[in-house]
Protein backbone atom coordinates (compact mmCIF):
# COMPACT_ATOMS: atom_id res chain seq x y z
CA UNK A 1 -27.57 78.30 23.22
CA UNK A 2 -27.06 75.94 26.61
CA UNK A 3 -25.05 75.57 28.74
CA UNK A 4 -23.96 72.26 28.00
CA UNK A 5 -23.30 73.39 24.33
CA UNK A 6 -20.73 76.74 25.72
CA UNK A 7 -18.61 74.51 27.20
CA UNK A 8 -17.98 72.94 24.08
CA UNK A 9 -17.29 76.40 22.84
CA UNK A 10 -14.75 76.86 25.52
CA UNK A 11 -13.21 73.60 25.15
CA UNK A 12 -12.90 73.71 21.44
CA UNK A 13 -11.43 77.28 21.66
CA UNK A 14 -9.23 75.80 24.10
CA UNK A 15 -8.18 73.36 21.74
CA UNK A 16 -7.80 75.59 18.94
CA UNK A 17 -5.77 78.13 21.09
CA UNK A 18 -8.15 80.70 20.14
CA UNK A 19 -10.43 82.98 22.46
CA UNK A 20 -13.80 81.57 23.03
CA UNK A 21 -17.12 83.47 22.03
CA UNK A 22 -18.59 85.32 24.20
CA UNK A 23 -21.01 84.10 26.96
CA UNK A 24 -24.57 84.62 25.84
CA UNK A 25 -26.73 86.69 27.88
CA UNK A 26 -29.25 83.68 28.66
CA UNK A 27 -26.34 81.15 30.28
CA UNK A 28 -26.37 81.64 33.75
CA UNK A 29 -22.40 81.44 35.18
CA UNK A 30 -23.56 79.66 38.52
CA UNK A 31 -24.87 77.00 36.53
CA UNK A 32 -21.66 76.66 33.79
CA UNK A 33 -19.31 76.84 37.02
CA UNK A 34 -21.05 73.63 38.34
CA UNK A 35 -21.01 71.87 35.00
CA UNK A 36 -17.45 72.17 34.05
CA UNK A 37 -16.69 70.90 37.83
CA UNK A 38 -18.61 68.10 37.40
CA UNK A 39 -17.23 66.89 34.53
CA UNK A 40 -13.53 68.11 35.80
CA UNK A 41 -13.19 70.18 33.05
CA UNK A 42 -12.63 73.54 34.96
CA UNK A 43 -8.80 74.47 34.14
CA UNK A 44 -9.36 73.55 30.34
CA UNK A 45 -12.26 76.13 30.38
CA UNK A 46 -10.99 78.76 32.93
CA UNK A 47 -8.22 79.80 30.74
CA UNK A 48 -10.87 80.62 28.06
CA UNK A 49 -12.79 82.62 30.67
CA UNK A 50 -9.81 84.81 31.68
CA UNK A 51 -9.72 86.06 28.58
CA UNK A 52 -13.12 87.22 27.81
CA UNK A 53 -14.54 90.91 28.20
CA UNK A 54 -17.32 90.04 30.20
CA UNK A 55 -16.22 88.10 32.81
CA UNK A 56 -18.09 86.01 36.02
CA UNK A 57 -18.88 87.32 38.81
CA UNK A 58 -16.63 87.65 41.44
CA UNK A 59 -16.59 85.15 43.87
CA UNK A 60 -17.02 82.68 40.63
CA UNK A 61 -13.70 83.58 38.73
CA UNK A 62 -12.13 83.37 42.11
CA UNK A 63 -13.55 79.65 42.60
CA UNK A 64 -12.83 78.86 39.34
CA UNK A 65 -9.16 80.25 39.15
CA UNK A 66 -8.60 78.19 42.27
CA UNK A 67 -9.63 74.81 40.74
CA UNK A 68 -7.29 75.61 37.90
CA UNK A 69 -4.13 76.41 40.04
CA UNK A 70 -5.03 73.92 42.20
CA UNK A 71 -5.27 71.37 39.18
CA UNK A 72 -1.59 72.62 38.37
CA UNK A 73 -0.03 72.12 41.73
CA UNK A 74 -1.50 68.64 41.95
CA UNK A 75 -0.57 67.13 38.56
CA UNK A 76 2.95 68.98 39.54
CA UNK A 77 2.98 67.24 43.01
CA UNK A 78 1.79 63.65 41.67
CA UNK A 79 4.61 63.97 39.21
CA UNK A 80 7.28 64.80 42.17
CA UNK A 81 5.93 61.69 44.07
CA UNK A 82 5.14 59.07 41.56
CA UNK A 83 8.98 59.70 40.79
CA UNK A 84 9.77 58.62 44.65
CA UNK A 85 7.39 55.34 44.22
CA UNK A 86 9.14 54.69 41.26
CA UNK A 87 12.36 55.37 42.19
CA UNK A 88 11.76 52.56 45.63
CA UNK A 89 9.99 50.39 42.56
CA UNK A 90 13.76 50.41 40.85
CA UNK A 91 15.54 49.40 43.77
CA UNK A 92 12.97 46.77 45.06
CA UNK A 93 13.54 45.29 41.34
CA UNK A 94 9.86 45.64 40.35
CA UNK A 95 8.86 45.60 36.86
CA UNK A 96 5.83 48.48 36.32
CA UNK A 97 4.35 50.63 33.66
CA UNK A 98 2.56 54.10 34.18
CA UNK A 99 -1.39 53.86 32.95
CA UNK A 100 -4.15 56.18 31.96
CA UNK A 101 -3.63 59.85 33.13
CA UNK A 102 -0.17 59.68 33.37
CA UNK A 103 0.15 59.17 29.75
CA UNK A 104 -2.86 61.12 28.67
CA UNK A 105 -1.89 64.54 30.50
CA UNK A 106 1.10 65.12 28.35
CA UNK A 107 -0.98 65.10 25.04
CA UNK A 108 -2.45 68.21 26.88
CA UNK A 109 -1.21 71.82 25.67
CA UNK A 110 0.34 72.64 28.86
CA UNK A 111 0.59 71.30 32.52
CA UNK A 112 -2.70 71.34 35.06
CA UNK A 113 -5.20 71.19 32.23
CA UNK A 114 -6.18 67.42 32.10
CA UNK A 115 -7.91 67.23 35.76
CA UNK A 116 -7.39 63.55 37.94
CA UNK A 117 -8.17 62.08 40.88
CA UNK A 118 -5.57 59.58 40.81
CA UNK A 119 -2.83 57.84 39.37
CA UNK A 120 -2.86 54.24 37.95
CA UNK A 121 0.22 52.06 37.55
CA UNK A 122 0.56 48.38 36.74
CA UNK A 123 2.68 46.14 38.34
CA UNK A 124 3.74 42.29 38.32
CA UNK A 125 1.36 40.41 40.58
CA UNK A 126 4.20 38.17 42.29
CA UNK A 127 5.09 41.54 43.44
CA UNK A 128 1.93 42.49 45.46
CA UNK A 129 3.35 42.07 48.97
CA UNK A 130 7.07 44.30 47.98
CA UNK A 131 4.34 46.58 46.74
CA UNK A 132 2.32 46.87 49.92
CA UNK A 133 5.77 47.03 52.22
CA UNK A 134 6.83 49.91 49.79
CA UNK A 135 3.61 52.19 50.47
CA UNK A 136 3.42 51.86 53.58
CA UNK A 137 6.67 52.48 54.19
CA UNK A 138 5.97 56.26 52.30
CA UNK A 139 3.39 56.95 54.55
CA UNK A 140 0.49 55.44 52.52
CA UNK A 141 -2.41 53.39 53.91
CA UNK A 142 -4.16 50.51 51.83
CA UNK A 143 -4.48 47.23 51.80
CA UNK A 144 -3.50 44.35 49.40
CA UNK A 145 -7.39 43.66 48.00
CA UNK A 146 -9.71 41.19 46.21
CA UNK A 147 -9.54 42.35 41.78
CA UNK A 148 -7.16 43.57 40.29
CA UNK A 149 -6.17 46.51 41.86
CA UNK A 150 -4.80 47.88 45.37
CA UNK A 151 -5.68 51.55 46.19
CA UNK A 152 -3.19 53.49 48.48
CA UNK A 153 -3.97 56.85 49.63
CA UNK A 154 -1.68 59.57 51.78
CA UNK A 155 -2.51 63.23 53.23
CA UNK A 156 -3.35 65.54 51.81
CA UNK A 157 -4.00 64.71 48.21
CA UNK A 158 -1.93 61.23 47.07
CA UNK A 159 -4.16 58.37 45.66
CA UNK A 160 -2.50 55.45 43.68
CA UNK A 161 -4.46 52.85 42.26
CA UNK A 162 -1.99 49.67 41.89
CA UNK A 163 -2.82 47.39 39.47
CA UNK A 164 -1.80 43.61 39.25
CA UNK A 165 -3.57 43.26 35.98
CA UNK A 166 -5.50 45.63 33.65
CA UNK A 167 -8.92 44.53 34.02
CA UNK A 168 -10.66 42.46 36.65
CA UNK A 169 -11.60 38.80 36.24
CA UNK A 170 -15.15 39.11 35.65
CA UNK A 171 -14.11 41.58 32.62
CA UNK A 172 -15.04 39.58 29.47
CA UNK A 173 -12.07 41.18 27.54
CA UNK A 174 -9.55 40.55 30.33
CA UNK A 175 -7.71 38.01 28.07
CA UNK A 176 -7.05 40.60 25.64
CA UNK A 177 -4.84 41.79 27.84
CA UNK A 178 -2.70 39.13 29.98
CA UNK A 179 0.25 38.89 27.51
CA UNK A 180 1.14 42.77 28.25
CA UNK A 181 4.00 42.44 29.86
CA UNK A 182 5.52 40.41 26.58
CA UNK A 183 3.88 42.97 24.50
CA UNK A 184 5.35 45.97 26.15
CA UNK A 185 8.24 47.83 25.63
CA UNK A 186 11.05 48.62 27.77
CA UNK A 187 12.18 52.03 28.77
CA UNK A 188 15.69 53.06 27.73
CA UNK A 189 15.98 55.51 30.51
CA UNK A 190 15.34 52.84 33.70
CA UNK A 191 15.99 50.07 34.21
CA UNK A 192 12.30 48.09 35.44
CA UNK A 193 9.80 51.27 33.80
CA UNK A 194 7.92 49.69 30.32
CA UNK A 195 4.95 50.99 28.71
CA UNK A 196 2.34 50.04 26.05
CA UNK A 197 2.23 50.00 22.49
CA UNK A 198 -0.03 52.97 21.27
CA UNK A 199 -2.00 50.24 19.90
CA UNK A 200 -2.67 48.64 23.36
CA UNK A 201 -2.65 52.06 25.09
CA UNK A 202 -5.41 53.07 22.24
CA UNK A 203 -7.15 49.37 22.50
CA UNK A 204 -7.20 49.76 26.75
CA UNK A 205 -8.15 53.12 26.89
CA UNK A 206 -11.22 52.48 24.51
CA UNK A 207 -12.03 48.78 26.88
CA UNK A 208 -12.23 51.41 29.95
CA UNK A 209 -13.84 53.99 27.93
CA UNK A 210 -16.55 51.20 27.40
CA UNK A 211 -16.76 50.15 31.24
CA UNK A 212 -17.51 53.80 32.14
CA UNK A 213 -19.96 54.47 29.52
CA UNK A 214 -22.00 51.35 29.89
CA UNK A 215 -21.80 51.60 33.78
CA UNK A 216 -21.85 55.03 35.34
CA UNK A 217 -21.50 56.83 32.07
CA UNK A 218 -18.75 58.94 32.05
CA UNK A 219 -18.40 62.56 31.05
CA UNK A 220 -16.64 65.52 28.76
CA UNK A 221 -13.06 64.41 30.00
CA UNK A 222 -12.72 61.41 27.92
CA UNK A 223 -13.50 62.93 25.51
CA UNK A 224 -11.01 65.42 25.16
CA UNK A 225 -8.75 62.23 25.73
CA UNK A 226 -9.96 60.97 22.52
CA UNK A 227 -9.25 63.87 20.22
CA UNK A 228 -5.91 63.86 21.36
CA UNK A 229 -5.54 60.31 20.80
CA UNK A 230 -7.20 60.03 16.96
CA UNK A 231 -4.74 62.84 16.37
CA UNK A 232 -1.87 60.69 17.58
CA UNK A 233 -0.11 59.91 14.26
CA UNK A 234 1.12 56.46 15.24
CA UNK A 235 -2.44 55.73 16.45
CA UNK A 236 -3.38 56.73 13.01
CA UNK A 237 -1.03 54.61 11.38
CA UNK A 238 -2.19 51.66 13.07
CA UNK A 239 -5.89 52.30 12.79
CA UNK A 240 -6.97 49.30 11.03
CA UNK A 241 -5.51 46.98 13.15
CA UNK A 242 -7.00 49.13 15.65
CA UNK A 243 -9.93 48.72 14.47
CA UNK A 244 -9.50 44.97 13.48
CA UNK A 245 -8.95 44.14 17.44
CA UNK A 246 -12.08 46.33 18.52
CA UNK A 247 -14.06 44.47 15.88
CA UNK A 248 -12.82 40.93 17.53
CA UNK A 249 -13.58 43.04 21.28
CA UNK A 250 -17.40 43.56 19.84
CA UNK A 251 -16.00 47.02 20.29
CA UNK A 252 -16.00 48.71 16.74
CA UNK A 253 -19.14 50.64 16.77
CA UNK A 254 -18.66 51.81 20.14
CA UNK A 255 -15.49 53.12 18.94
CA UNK A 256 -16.95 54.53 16.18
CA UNK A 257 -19.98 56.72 18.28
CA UNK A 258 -17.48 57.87 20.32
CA UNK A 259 -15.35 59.01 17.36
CA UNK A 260 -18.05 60.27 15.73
CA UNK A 261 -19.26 62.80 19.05
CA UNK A 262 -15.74 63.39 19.10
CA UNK A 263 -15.92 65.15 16.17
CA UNK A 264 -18.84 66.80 15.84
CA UNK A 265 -18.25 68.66 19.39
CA UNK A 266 -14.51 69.62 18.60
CA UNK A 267 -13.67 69.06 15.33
CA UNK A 268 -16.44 70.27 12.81
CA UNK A 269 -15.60 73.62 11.37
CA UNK A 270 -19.62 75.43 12.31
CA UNK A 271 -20.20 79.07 11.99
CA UNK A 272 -22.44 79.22 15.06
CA UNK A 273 -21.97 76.35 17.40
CA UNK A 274 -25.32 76.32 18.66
CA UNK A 275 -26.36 74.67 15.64
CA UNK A 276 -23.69 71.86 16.31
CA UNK A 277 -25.99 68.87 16.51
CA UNK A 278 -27.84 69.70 13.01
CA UNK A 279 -26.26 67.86 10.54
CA UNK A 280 -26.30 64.51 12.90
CA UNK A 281 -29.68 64.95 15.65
CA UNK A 282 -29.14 61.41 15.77
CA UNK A 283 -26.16 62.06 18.15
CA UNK A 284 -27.84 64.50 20.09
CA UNK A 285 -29.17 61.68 22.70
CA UNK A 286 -25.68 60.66 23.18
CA UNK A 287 -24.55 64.27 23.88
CA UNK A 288 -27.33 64.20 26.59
CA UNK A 289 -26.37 61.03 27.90
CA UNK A 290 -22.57 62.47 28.35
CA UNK A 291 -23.67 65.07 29.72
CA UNK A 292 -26.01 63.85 32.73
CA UNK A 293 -23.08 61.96 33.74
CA UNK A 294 -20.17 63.85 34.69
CA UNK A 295 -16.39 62.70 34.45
CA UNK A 296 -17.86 59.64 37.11
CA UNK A 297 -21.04 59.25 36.40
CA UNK A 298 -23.83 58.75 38.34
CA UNK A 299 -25.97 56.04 40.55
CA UNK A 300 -28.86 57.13 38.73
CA UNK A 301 -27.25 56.38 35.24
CA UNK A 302 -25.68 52.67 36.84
CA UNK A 303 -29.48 51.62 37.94
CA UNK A 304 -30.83 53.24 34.81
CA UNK A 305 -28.21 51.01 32.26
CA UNK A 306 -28.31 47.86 34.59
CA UNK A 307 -32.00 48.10 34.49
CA UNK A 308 -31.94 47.96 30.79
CA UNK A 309 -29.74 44.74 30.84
CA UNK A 310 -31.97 42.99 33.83
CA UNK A 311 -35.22 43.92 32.63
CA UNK A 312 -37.40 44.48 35.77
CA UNK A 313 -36.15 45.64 39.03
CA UNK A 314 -36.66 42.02 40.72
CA UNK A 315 -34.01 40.92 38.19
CA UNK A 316 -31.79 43.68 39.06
CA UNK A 317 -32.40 43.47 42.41
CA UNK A 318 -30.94 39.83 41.66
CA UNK A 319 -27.82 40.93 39.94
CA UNK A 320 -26.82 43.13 42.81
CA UNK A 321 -26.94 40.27 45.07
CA UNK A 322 -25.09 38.11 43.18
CA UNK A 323 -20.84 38.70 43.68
CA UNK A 324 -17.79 37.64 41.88
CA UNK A 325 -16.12 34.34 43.81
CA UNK A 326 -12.93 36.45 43.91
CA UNK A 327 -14.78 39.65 45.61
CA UNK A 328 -16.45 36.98 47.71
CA UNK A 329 -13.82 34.95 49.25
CA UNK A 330 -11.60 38.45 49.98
CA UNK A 331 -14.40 39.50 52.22
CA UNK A 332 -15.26 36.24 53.77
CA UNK A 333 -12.04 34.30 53.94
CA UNK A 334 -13.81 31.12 55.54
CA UNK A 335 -15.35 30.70 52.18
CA UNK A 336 -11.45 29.65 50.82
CA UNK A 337 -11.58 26.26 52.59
CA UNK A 338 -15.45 25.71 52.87
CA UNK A 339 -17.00 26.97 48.90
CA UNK A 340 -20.32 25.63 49.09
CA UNK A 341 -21.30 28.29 51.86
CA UNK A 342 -21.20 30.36 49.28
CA UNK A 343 -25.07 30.76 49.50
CA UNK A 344 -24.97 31.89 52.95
CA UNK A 345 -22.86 34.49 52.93
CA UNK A 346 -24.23 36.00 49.52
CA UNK A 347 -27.60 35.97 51.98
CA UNK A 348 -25.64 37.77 55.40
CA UNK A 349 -24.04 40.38 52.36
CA UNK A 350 -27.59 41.32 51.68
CA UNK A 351 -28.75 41.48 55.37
CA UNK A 352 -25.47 43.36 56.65
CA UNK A 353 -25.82 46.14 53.96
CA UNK A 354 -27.59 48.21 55.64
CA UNK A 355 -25.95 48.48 58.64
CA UNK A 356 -21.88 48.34 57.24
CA UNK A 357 -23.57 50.57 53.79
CA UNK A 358 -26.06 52.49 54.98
CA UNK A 359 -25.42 55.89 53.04
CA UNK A 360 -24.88 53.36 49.72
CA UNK A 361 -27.98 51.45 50.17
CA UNK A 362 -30.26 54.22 51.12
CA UNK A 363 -28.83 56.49 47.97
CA UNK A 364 -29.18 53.21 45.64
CA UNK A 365 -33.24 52.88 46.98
CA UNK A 366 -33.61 56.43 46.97
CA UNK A 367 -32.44 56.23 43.14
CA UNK A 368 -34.10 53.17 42.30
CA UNK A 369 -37.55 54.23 43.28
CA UNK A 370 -37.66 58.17 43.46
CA UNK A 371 -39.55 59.41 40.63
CA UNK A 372 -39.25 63.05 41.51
CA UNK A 373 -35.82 63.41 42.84
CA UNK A 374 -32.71 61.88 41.47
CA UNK A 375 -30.05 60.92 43.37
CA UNK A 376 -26.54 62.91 42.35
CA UNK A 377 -23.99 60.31 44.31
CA UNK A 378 -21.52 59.80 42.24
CA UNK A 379 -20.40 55.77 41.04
CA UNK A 380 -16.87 57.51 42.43
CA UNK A 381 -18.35 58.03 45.82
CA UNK A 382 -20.70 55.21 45.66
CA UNK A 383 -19.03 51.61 45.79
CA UNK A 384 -20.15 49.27 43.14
């Protein structure tokens, strides 16, 4: 048995609210520590590891009991303060509905165990401005940026990602989305909260899924998201149009991979889980794919998939200069009133990198053309 193939066993016992086998002699617990943190899966798993005999050494449990409480007082704190950004959102009159983690932590067993780095809510876009006064006036700093989405952040822990829409304009699906507000359902117990359907929380959630995957890759996290979600019995009940929509997204077997890994890591009944992947070695690539990634994936895995797309690295060195109008025009303002210097400012973006970027540029060159050793920079520390 691996590594990579225990933590299933501790997440699956985790989900089954059973105790977890015990950790084979040849897994090394320095290495299984560093895994589950990279794929921010250390509170599901620690409560597994407090209850077996043979426990890790030391200074390891005491590391890894940390991460867990400290995953508890955070979701606990984000809770207490998204209530007071709400609360100013009520009074301002702003319409807004809660996204991502803040729905997907309560399918969890119990508090703290679904890790996060932030918290996503979506707001009216006429509203940007009341939005930014509001932040700032709690202490936050941000700025009201190009996209769809305004990222506020406050000592010691507080990040809020603020979204004017639910995916960017250069998102080919984006129009699957713009009627949400119409779609969406109002709160009985405020008086501007709404929130999605399941079926557009499912339909989202698999569109971002797909973003990740096909981008930075994206790790073990998501997927515990999606076997609480396919055991969601209104998300059941409304599987084939579900399924319709993804099919009309070009989404449908991506759906159904995920699904499928899903399954085989925490749903199939197996006697000895290191024989998980024989029935289906076809879906043993994937696994490895997940797993090199971590819950953000990496700058190695964005070079590697763009690569794929572009063909050669001149091409890809072509799609990186390249940048959406709206992206664009945020950064260079002049560009609002005079377009066609467009050209030279995509040029000065490429000259200027390296001395505004140069951590980012010298990681991305370091992963594009190291053989021998891989750059770990995560896509969450590394600006796309």
């Amino acid at each position: 048995m691996t590594e990579t193939i225990y933590i299933i066993e501790l997440i699956r016992a985790s989900l089954e609210q059973r105790k977890a086998e015990e950790k084979p002699e040849n897994i090394l617990w320095e290495k299984l520590y560093e895994l589950v943190g990279v794929h921010m899966v250390s509170s599901i798993t620690f409560y597994q590891i407090d209850k077996l005999e043979k426990k890790p050494p030391q200074q390891i449990y005491r590391l890894w009991k940390e991460k867990a409480e400290k995953a508890l007082v955070k979701e606990i704190s984000f809770d207490a303060e998204r209530r007071i950004i709400l609360e100013k959102f009520e009074q301002a009159g702003i319409k807004y509905i809660p996204l991502k983690g803040i729905i997907l932590k309560d399918y969890y067993a119990a508090p703290g165990l679904r890790q996060f780095s932030d918290n996503d809510i979506l707001f009216e876009k006429s509203r940007r401005e009341d939005v930014f006064q509001i932040m700032t006036q709690l202490g936050y700093t941000g700025d009201i940026e190009a996209g769809n989405h305004d990222v506020y952040k406050k000592d010691p822990i507080y990040n809020f990602e603020m979204h004017t829409a639910l995916l960017p304009s250069e998102n080919r699906l984006r129009a699957e989305f713009e009627n949400i507000w119409e779609k969406a359902k109002k709160d009985k117990e405020n008086n501007y909260g709404y929130h999605m359907s399941k079926t557009d929380f499912y339909l989202f959630h698999m569109v971002h899924l797909n973003k990740h995957f096909e981008g930075c890759g994206t790790g073990l996290r998501y997927f515990v998201d999606e076997y609480y979600l396919m055991k969601d019995p209104e998300i059941t009940e409304k599987q084939e149009e579900i399924d319709r929509r993804l099919e009309e997204m070009e989404l449908l077997e991506f759906k159904q991979k995920i699904r499928k890994l899903t399954q085989i890591m925490f749903c199939r009944k197996i006697e000895d889980i290191s024989h998980l992947f024989d029935e289906n070695p076809e879906m043993r690539p994937v696994f490895d794919y997940v797993m090199s990634c971590g819950a953000y994936g990496t700058i190695d895995v964005f070079i590697n998939n763009r690569m794929k797309k572009s063909g050669n690295k001149f091409r890809y060195f072509l799609s990186r200069l390249n940048c959406e109008e709206e992206y664009l025009r945020h950064d260079y303002p002049v560009l609002r009133k005079h377009p066609r210097l467009r050209p030279v400012f995509l040029v000065y973006r490429l000259i200027s990198a390296p001395f505004k970027k140069p951590d980012r540029v010298k990681a991305e060159f370091k992963a594009l053309f190291s053989k021998n050793k891989p750059s770990h920079l995560t896509c969450e520390d590394f600006v796309i």
